[in-house]
N, C-alpha and C. Protein backbone atom coordinates (compact mmCIF):
# COMPACT_ATOMS: atom_id res chain seq x y z
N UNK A 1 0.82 -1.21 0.00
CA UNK A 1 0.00 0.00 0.00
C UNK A 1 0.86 1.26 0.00
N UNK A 2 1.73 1.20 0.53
CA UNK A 2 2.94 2.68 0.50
C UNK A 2 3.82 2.77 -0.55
N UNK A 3 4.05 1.75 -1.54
CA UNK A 3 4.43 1.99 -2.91
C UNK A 3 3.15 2.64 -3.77
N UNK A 4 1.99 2.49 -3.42
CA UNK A 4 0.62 2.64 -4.51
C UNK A 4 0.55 4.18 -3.93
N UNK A 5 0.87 4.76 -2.77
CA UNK A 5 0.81 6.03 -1.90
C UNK A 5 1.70 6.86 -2.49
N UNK A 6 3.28 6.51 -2.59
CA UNK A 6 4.68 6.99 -3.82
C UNK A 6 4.23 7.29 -4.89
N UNK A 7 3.85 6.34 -5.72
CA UNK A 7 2.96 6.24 -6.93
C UNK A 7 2.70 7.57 -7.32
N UNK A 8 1.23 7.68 -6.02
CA UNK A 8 0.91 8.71 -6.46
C UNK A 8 1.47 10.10 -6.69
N UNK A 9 1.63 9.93 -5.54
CA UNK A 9 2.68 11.44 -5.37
C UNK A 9 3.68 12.07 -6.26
N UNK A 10 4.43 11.17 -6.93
CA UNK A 10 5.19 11.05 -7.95
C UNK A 10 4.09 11.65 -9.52
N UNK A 11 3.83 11.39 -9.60
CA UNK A 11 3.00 11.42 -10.71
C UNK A 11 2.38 13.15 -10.80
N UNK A 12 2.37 13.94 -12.07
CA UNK A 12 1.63 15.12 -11.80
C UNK A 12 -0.42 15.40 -11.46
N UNK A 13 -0.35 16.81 -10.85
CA UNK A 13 -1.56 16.46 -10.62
C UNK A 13 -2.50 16.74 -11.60
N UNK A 14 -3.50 15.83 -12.11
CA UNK A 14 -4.60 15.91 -13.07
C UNK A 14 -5.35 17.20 -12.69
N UNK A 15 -5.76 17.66 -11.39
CA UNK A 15 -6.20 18.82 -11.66
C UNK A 15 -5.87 20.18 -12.33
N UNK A 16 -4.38 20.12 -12.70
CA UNK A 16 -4.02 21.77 -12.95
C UNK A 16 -4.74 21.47 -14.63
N UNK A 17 -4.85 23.18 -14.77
CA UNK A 17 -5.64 23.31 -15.95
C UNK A 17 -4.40 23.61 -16.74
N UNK A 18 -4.92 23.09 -18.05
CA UNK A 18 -3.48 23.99 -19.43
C UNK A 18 -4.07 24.78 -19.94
N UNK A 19 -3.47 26.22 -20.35
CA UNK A 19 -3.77 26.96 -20.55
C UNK A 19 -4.52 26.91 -21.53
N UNK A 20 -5.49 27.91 -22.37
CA UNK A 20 -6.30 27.80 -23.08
C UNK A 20 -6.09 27.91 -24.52
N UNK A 21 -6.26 27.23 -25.65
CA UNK A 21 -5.60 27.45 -26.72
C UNK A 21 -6.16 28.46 -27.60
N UNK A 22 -5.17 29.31 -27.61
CA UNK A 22 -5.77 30.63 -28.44
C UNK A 22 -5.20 30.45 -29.84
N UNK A 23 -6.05 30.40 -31.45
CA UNK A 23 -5.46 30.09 -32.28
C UNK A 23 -4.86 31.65 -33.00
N UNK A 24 -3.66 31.39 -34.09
CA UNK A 24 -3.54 32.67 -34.12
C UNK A 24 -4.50 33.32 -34.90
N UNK A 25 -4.09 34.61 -35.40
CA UNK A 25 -5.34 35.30 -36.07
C UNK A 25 -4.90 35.40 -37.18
N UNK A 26 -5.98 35.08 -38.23
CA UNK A 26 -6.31 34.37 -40.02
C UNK A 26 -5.29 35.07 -40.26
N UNK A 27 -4.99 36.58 -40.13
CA UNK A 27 -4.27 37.60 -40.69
C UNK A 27 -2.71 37.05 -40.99
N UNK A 28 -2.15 36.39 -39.66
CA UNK A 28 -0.99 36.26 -39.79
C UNK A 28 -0.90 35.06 -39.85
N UNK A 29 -1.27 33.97 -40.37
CA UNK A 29 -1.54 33.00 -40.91
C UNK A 29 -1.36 33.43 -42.51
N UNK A 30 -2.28 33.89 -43.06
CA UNK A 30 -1.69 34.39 -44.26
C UNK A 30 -0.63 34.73 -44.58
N UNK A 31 -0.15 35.82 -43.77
CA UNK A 31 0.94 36.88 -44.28
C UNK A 31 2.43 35.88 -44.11
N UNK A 32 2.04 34.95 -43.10
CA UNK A 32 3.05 33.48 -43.33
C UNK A 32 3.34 33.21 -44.75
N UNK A 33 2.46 32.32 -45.12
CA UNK A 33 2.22 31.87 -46.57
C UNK A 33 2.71 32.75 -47.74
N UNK A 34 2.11 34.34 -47.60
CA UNK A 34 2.36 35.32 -48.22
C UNK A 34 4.27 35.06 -48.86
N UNK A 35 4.41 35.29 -47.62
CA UNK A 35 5.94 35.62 -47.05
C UNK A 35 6.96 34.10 -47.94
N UNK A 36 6.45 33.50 -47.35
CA UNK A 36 7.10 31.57 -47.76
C UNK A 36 6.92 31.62 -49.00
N UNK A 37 5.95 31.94 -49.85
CA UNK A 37 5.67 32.25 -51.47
C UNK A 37 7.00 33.49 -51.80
N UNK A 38 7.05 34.27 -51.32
CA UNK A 38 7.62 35.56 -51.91
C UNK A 38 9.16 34.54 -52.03
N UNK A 39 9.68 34.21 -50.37
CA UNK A 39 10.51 33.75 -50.17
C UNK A 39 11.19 32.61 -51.77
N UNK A 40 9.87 31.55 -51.42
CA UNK A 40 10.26 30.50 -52.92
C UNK A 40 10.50 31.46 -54.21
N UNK A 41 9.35 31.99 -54.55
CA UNK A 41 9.67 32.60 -56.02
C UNK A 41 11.43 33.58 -55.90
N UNK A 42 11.32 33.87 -55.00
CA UNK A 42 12.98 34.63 -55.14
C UNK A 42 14.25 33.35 -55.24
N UNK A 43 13.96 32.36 -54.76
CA UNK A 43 14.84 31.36 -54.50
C UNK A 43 14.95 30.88 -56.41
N UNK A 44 13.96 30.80 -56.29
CA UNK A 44 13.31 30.17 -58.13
C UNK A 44 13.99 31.07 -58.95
N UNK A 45 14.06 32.28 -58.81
CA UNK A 45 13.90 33.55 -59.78
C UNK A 45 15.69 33.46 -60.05
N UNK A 46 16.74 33.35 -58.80
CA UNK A 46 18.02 33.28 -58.55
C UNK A 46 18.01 32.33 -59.18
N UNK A 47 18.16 30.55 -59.20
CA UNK A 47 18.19 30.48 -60.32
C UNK A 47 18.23 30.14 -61.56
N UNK A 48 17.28 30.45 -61.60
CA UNK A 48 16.44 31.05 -63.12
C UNK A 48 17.75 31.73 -63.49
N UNK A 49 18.46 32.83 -63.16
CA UNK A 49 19.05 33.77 -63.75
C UNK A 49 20.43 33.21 -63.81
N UNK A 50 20.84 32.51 -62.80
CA UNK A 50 21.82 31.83 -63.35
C UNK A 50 22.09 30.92 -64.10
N UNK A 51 21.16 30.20 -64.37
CA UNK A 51 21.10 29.44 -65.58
C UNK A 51 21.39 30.25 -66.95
N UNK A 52 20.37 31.17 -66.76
CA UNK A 52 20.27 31.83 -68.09
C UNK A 52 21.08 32.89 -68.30
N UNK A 53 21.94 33.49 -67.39
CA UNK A 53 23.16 34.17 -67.64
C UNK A 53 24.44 33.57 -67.92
């Protein structure tokens, strides 16, 4: 019975709450994507130009 008592104690407690999940906002979610696009096409565009120079 005093190992099942350890046990517990050891273990975290189920009551604490996790914080609440706030998702981000659409806006910058986009402007991600936006950004990662701009990013590729410049990667693409470089080269593009070295090839063709």
């Amino acid at each position: 019975m005093n190992n099942d008592q350890n046990i517990d104690q050891l273990r975290p407690h189920e009551e604490e709450e996790k914080p609440v999940y706030i998702p981000r906002p659409k806006w910058q979610l986009v402007l991600a994507w936006v950004l990662i696009a701009i990013m590729v096409i410049a990667v693409i565009n470089v080269c593009y130009w070295q090839i063709v120079s």
